[in-house]
Protein backbone atom coordinates (compact mmCIF):
# COMPACT_ATOMS: atom_id res chain seq x y z
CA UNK A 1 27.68 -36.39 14.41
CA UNK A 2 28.75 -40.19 14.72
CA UNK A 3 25.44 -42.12 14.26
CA UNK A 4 26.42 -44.56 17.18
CA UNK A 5 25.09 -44.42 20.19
CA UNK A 6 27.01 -46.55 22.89
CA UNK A 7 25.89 -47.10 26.93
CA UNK A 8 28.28 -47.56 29.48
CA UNK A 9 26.33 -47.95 32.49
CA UNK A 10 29.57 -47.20 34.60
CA UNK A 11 30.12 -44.11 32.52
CA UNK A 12 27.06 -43.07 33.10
CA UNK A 13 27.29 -42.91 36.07
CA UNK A 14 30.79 -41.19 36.61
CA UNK A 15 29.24 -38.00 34.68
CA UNK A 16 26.04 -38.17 35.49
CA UNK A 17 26.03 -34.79 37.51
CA UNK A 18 24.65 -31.17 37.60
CA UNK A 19 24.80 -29.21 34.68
CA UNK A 20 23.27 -26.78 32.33
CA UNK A 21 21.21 -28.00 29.58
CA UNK A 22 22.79 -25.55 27.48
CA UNK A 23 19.48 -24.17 25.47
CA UNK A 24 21.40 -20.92 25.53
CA UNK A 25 25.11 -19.76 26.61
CA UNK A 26 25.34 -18.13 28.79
CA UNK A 27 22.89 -19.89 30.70
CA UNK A 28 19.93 -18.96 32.49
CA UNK A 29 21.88 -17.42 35.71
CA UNK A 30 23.91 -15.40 33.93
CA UNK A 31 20.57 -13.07 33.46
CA UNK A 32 20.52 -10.17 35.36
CA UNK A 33 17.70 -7.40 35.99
CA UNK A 34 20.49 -4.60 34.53
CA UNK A 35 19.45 -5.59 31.59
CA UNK A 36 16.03 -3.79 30.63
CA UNK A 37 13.23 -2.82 28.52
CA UNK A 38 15.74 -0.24 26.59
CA UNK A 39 18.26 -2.81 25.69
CA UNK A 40 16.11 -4.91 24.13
CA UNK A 41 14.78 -2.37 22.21
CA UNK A 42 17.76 -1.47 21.25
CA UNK A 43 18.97 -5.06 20.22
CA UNK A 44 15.66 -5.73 18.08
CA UNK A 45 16.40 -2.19 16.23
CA UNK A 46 19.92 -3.81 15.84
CA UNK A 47 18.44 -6.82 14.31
CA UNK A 48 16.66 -5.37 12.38
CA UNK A 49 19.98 -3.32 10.40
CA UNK A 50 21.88 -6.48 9.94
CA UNK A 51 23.14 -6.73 6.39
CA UNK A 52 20.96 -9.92 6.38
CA UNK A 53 18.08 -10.07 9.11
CA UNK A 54 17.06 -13.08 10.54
CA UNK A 55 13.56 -14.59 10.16
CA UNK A 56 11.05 -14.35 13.23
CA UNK A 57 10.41 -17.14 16.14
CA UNK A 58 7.87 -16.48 18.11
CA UNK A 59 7.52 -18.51 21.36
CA UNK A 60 4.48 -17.75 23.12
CA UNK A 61 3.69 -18.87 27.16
CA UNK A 62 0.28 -20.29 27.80
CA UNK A 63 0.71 -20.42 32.30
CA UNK A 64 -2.60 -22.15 32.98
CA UNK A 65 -3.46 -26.00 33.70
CA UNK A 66 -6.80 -27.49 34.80
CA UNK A 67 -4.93 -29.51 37.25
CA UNK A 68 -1.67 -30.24 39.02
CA UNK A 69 0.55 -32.67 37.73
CA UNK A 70 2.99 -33.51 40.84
CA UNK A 71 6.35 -33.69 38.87
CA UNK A 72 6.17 -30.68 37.05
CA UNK A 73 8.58 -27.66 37.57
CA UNK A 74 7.25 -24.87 34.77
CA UNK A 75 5.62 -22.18 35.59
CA UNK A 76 2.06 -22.55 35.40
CA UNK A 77 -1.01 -21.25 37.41
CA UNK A 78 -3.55 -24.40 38.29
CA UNK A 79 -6.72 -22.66 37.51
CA UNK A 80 -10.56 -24.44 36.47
CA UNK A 81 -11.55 -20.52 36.02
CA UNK A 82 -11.44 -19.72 32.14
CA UNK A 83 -12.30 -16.59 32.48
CA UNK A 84 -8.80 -15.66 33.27
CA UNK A 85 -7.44 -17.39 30.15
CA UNK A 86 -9.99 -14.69 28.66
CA UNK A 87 -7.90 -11.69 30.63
CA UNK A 88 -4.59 -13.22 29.52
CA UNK A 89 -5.67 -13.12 25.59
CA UNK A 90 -6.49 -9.96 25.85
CA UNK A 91 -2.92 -8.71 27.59
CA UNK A 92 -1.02 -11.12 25.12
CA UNK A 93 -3.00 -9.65 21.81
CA UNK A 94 -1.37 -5.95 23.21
CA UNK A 95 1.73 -7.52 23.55
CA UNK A 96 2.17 -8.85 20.48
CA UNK A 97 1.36 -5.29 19.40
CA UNK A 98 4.13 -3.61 20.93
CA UNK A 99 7.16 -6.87 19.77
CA UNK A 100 5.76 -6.57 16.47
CA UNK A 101 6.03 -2.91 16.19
CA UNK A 102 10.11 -3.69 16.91
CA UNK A 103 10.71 -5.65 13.99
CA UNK A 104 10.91 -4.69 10.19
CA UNK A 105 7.45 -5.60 8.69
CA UNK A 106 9.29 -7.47 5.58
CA UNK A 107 11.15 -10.34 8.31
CA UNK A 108 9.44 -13.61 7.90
CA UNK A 109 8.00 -15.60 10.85
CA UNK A 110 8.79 -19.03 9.66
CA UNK A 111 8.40 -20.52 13.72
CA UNK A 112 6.06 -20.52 16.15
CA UNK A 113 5.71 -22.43 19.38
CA UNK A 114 3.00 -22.76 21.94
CA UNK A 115 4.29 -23.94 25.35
CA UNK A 116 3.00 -24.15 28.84
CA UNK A 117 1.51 -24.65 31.21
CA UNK A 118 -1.25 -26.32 28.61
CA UNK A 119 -1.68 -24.34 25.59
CA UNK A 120 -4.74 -26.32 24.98
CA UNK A 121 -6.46 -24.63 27.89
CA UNK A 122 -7.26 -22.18 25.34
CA UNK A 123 -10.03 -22.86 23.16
CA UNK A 124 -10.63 -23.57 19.68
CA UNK A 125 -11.99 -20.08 19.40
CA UNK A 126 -9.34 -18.13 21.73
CA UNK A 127 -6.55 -19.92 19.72
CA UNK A 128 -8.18 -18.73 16.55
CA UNK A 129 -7.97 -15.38 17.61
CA UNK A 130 -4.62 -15.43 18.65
CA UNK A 131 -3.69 -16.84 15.71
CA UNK A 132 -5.82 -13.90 14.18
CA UNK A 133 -3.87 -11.29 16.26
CA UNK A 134 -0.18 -12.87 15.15
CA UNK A 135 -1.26 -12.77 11.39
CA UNK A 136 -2.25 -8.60 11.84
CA UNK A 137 0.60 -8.22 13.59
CA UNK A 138 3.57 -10.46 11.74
CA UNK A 139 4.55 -11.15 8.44
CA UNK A 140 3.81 -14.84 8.74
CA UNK A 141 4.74 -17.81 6.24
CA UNK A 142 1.88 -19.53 5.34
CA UNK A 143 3.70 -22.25 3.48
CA UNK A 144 3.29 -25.04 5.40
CA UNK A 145 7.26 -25.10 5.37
CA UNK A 146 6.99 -23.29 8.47
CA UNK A 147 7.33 -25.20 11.92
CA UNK A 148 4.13 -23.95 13.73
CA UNK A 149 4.13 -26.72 16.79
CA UNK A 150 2.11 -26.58 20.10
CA UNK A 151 1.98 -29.12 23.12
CA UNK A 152 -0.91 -30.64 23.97
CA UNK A 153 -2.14 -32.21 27.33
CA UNK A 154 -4.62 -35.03 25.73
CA UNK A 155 -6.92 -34.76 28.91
CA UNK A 156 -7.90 -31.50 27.69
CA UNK A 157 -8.44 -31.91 23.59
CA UNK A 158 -10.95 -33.98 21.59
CA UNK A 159 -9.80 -35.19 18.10
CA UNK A 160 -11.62 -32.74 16.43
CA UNK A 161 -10.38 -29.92 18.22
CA UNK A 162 -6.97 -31.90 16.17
CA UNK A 163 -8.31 -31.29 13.01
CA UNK A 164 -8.48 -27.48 14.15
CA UNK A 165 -5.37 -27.33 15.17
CA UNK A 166 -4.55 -27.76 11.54
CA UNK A 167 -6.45 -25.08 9.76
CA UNK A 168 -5.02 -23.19 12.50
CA UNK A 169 -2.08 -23.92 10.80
CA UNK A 170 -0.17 -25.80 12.98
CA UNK A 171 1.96 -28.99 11.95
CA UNK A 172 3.88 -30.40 14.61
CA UNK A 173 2.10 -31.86 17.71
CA UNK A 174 4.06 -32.95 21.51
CA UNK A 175 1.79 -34.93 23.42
CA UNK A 176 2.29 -35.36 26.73
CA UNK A 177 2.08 -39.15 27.72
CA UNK A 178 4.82 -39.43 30.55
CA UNK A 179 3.76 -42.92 31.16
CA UNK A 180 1.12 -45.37 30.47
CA UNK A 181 1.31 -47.34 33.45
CA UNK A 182 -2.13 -46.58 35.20
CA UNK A 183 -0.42 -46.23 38.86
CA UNK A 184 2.30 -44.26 37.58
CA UNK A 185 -0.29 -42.01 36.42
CA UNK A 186 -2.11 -41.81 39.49
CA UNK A 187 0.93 -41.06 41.92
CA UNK A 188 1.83 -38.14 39.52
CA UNK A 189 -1.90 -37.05 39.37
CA UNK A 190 -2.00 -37.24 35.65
CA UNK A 191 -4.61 -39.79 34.92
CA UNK A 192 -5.47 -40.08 31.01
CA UNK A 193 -6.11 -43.40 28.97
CA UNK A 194 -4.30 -45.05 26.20
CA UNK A 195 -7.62 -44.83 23.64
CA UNK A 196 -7.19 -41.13 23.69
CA UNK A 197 -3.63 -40.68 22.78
CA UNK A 198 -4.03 -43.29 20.10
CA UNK A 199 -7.47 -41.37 19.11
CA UNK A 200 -5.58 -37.88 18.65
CA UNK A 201 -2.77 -39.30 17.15
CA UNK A 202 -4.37 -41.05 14.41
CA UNK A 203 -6.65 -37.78 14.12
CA UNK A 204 -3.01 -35.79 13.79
CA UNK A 205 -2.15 -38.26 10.92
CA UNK A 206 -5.44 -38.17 8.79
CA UNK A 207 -5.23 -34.36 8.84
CA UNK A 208 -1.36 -34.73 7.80
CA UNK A 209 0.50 -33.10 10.66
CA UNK A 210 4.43 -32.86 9.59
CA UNK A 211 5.50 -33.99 13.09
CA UNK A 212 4.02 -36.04 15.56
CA UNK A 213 6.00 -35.80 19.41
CA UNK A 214 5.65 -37.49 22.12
CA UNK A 215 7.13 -36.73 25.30
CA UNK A 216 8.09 -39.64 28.09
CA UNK A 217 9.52 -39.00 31.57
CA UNK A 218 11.84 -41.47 32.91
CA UNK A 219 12.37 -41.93 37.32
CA UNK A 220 8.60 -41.00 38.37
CA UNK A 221 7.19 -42.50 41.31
CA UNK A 222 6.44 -46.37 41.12
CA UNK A 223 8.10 -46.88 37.80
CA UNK A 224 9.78 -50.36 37.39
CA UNK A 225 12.03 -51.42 34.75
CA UNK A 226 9.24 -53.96 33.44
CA UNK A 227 6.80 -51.07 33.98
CA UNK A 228 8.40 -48.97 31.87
CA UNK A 229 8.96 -51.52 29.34
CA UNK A 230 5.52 -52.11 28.74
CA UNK A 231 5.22 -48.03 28.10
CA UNK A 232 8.33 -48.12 25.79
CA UNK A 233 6.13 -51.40 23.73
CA UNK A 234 2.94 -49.15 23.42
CA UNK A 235 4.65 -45.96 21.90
CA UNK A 236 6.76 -48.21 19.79
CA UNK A 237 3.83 -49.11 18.50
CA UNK A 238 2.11 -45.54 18.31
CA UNK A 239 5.17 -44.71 16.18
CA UNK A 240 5.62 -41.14 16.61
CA UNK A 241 7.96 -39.37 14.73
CA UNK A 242 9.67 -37.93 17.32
CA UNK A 243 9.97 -39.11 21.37
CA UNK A 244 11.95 -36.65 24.27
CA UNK A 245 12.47 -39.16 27.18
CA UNK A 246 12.97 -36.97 30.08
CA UNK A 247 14.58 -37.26 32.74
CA UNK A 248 12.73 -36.93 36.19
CA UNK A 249 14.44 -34.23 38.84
CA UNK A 250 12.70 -35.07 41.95
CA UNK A 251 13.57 -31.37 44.01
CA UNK A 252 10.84 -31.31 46.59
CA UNK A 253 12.68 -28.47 48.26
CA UNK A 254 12.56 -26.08 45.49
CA UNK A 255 9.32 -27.50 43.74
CA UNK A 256 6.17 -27.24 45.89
CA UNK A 257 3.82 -29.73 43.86
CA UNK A 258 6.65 -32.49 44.02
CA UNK A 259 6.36 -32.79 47.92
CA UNK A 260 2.86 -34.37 47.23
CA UNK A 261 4.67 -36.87 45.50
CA UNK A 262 5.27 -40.01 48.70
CA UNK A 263 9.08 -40.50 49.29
CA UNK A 264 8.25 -44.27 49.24
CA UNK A 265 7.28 -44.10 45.66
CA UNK A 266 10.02 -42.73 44.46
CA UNK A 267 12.62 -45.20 43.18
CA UNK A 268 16.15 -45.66 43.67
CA UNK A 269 18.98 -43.98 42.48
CA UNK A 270 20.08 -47.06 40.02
CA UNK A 271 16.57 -47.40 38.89
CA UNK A 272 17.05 -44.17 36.63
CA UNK A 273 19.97 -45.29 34.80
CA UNK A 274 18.06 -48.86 34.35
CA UNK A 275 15.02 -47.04 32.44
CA UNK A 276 17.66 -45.19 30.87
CA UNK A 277 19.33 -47.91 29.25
CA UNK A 278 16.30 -49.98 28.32
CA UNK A 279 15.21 -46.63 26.65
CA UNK A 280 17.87 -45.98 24.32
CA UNK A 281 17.79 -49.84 23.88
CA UNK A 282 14.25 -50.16 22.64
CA UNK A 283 14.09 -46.70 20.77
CA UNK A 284 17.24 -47.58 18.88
CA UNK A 285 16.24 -51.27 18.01
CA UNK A 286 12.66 -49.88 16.68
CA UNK A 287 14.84 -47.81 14.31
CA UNK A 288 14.89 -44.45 16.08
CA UNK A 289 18.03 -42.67 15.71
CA UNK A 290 19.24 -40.86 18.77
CA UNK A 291 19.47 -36.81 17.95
CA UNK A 292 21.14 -35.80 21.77
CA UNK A 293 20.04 -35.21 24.87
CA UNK A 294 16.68 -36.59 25.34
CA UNK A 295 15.82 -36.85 21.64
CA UNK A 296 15.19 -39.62 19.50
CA UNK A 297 13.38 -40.01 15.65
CA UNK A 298 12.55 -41.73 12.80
CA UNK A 299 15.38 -41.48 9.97
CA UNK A 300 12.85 -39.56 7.98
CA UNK A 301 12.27 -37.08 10.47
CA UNK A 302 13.27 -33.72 9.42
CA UNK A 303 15.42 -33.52 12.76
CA UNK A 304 16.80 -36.74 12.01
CA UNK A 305 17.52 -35.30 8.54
CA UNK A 306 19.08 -32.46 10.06
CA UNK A 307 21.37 -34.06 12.31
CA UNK A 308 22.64 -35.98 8.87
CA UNK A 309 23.31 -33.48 7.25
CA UNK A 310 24.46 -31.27 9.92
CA UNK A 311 21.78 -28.22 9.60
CA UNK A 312 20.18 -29.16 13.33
CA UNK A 313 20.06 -26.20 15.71
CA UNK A 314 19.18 -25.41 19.14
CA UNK A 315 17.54 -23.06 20.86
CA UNK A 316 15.03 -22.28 24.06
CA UNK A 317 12.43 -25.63 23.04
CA UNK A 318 15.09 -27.95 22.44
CA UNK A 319 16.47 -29.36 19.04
CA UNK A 320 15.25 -27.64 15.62
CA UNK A 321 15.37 -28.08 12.01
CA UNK A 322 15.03 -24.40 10.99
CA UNK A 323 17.80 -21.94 10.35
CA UNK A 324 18.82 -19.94 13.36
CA UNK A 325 16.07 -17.11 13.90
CA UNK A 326 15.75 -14.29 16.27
CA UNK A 327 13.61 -15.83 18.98
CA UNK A 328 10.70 -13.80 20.48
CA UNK A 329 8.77 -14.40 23.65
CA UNK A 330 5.27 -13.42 24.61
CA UNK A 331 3.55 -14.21 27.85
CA UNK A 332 4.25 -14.27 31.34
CA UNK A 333 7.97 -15.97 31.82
CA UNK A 334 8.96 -16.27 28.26
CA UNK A 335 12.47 -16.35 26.92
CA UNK A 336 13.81 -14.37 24.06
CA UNK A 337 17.04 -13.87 21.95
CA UNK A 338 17.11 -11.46 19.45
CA UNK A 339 20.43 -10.70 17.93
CA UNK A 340 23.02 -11.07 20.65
CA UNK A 341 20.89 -10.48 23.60
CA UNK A 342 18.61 -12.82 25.77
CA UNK A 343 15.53 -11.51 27.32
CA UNK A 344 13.47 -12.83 29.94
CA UNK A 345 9.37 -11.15 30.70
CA UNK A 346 8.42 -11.27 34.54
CA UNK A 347 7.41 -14.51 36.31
CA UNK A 348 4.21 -13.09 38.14
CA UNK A 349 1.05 -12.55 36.31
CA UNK A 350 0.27 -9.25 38.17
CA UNK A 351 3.29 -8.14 36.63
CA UNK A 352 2.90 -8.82 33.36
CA UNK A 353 -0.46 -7.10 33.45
CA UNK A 354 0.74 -4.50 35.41
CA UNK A 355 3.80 -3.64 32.43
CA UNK A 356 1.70 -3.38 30.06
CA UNK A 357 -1.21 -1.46 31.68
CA UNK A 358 2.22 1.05 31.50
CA UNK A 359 2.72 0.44 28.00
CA UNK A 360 5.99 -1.14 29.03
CA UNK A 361 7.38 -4.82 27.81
CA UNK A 362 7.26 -7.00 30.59
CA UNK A 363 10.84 -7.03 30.45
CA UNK A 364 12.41 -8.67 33.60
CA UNK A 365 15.97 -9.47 32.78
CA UNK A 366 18.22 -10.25 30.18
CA UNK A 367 21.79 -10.72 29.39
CA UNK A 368 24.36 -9.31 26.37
CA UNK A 369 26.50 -11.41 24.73
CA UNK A 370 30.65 -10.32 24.46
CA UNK A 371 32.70 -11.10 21.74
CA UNK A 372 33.72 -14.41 24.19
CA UNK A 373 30.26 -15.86 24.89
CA UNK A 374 29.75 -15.57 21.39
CA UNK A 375 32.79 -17.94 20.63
CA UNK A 376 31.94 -20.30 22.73
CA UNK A 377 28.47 -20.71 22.16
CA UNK A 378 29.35 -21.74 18.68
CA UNK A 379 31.82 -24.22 20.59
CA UNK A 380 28.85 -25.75 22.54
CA UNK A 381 26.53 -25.14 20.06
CA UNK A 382 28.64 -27.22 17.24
CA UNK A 383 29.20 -30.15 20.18
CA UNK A 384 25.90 -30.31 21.10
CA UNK A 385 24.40 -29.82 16.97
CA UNK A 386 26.86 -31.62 15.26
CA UNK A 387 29.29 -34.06 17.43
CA UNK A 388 32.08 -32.34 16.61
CA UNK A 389 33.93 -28.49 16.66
CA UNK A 390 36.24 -28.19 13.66
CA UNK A 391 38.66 -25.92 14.73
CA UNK A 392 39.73 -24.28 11.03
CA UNK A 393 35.79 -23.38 11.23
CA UNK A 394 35.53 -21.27 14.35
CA UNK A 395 39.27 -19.86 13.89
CA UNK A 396 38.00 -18.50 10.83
CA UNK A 397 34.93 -17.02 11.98
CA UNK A 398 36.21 -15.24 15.30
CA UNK A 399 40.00 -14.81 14.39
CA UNK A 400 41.61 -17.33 16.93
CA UNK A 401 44.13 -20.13 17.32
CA UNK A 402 41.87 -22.64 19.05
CA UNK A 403 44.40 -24.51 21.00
CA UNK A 404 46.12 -21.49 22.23
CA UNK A 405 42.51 -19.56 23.16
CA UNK A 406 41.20 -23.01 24.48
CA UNK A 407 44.04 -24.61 26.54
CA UNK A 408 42.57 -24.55 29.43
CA UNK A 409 39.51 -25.96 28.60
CA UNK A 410 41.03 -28.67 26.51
CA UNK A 411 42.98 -29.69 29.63
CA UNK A 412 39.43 -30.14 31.58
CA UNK A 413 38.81 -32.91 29.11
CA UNK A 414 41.77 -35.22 29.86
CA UNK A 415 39.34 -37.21 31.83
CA UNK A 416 36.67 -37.37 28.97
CA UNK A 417 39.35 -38.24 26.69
CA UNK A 418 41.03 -41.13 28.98
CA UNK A 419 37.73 -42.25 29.17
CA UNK A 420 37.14 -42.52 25.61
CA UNK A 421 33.99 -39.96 25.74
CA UNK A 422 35.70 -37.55 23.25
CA UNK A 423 38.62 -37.27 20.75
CA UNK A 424 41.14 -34.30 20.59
CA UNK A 425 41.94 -34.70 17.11
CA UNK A 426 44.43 -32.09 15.21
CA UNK A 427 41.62 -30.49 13.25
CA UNK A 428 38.54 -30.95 15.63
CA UNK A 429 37.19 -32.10 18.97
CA UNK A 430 34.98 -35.74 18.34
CA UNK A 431 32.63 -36.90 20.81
CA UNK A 432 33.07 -40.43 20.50
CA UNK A 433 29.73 -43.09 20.73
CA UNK A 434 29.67 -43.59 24.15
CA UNK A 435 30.30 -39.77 24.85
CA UNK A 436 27.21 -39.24 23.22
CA UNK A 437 24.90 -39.29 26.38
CA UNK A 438 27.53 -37.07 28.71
CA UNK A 439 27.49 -34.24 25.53
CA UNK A 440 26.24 -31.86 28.38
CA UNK A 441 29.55 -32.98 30.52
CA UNK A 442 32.31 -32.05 27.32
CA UNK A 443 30.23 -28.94 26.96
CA UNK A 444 31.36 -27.53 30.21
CA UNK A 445 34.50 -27.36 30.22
CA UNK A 446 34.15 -24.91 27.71
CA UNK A 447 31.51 -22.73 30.26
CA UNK A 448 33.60 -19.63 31.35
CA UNK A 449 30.70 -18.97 33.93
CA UNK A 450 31.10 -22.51 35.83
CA UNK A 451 31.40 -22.33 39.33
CA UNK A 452 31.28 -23.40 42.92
CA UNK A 453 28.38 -19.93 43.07
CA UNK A 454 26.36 -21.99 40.57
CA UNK A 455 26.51 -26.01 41.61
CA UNK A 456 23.26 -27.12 42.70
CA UNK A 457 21.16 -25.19 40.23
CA UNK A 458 20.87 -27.51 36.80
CA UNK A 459 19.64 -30.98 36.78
CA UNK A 460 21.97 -33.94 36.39
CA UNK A 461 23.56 -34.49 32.91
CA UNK A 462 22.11 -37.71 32.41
């Protein structure tokens, strides 16, 4: 991938329109409820045969929050009751049970991620045990060349609880900071002071975590360009190794919390593509180097490292470093892939309990890959990785002429090309430095699944 990153605010905002994030393909709609318990079961004992099995991912769903942050769209359950977190454990410890029971003892679990909600709900002690539970249950690499990460809300950890983290055997930390600006904060009711981010990330450096994240949101209420810039100047300084500067959807309609967010706050449409620039522009002067999509790092990072040297991969949490793994969920909402299947366990907590009170996976819906989404989820997945599909490569692995099997979809890029987003070369497709930002925009046109049935339900590209 060209090292260049170029902004062209008029560019920008051609392309700047709905579309997948493209953490999996097919996406997310393309699940469907035929898909059940049995064919997963039947994909993991697949897995399981290959000639060379895959190591283990585990991602694991933590749904509960102290409090209600107005942007946010996961699923969580707000919740100052911990005995529930206490119910959950217990439900999660038989699920892990039953997935690891799937999977050949001998397969490695090399990742492990901790999402939310707030994983940090848990405590020290309930985290310990869970860890506890994965060990029993999972063959798990206790070199710390595994990439154990969790995300942390800093309202709800103290820097020693840091230093546990780490004998847990974690090593990559994502702190939530959003924004420092103390009004911001308050019109997104998420209220939390500079002193403790700076406290847990120095704690996360004296007890040598790998990777230190921190994650910025770009359009919230009351943000200003000089605002932001005073954020941007702080975390500079904090020098993470890695920032994600999201992008803010503002969807009242289909997000309940975000109607408690005052339509006069918000700001206009332009402002997002001003904090957008000044982003990239201050990352990339402090020497990050831009990775796609929302992700910047140091050059030492190992996913800057990766993106050099073209081993980066990406899956459900974003960008990764690690070789492609089968991918297991746990907890209410999760998101699996195991071989070529994606699974997806019910939303609802009642459900979840209620599945395995059957001895059933929560199970909700999933999706089976043909020989076609394969392809071209290698296509996007190369574009998205790498910069750049080399044709001889993917001829060679699925037995087609790539112009002939992808004419139509390299006619949906005269645009992109006129507008100097992306090269067709004779031996590869290039996305070119100011294409870099509208990746998600080239990636499309090679989406089978497209449609007028789906507009309106993925966030803007940019």
């Amino acid at each position: 991938m060209a090292q260049s990153l170029s902004f062209n605010r008029a560019l920008v905002e051609k392309y700047d329109r709905p579309g997948p994030r493209y953490t999996s393909y097919p996406t997310a709609p393309q699940f469907h409820q035929a898909f059940a318990m049995d064919d997963y079961c039947s994909a993991a004992a697949a897995s399981n045969q290959a000639p060379q099995p895959k190591p283990l991912s585990l991602y694991i769903h933590i749904p509960f929050c102290q409090s209600l942050c107005y942007y946010c769209a996961c699923n969580k359950i707000i919740t100052q009751k911990t005995h529930r977190a206490v119910q959950y454990l217990d439900y999660l410890k038989r699920e892990i049970a039953m997935q690891a029971a799937l999977f050949d003892g001998s397969r490695k679990l090399t990742q492990l991620h901790l999402g939310g909600g707030t994983p940090t709900y848990l405590t020290s002690e309930q985290l310990a045990e869970l860890m506890d539970a994965l060990h029993q249950a999972f063959d798990m690499d206790d070199s710390d060349a595994h990439e154990f990460s969790i995300e942390v809300d800093p309202r709800t950890i103290s820097p020693e609880r840091i230093h546990q983290l780490r004998e847990l055997g974690f090593n990559r930390l994502s702190f939530g900071v959003q924004d420092f600006d103390p009004e911001v904060q308050a019109a997104v009711n998420r209220v939390q002071s500079e002193e403790q981010i700076y406290q847990l990330v120095a704690s996360a450096r004296e007890v040598r975590f790998k990777s230190i994240s921190v994650d910025l949101i770009y359009g919230l209420p009351l943000q200003t360009v000089a605002s932001f810039d005073v954020t941007l100047s702080k975390i500079i300084a904090l020098r993470p190794d890695r920032i994600a500067a999201y992008s803010y959807a503002h969807l009242p309609e289909l997000v309940r919390a975000q109607r408690l967010i005052r339509r006069e706050d918000m700001p206009p449409p332009e402002r997002k593509l001003e904090l957008l620039e000044l982003t990239i522009a201050r990352l990339t002067a402090a020497g990050y180097v831009y990775i796609g999509m929302d992700h910047f790092a140091l050059p030492d990072d190992e996913l800057a490292l990766a993106r050099a040297n073209g081993t980066l991969q990406r899956n459900f949490q974003g960008y990764s470093t690690h070789a492609d793994c089968d991918l297991i969920g746990l907890g209410v909402s999760s998101i699996g892939k195991v071989g070529d299947s994606y699974s997806q366990s019910v939303k609802e907590l009642s459900q979840y309990y209620a599945r395995l009170d059957q001895g059933l996976l929560p199970v909700h819906r999933g999706y089976r890959l043909s020989a076609d989404d394969r392809l071209r989820r290698e296509v996007i997945s190369d574009l998205m990785c790498h910069g750049r599909v080399d044709y001889a490569k993917i001829e060679a692995g699925h037995g087609i002429d790539f112009a002939e099997y992808f004419a139509e979809s390299l006619a949906k890029l005269d645009e992109q090309v006129a507008d100097g987003l992306v090269e067709i070369r004779d031996d590869a497709l290039v996305l070119l430095p100011q294409g870099q930002l509208m990746m998600r925009s080239v990636a499309m046109a090679f989406d089978a699944y497209l449609g007028g049935a789906q507009k309106g339900r993925f966030s803007r590209t940019v």
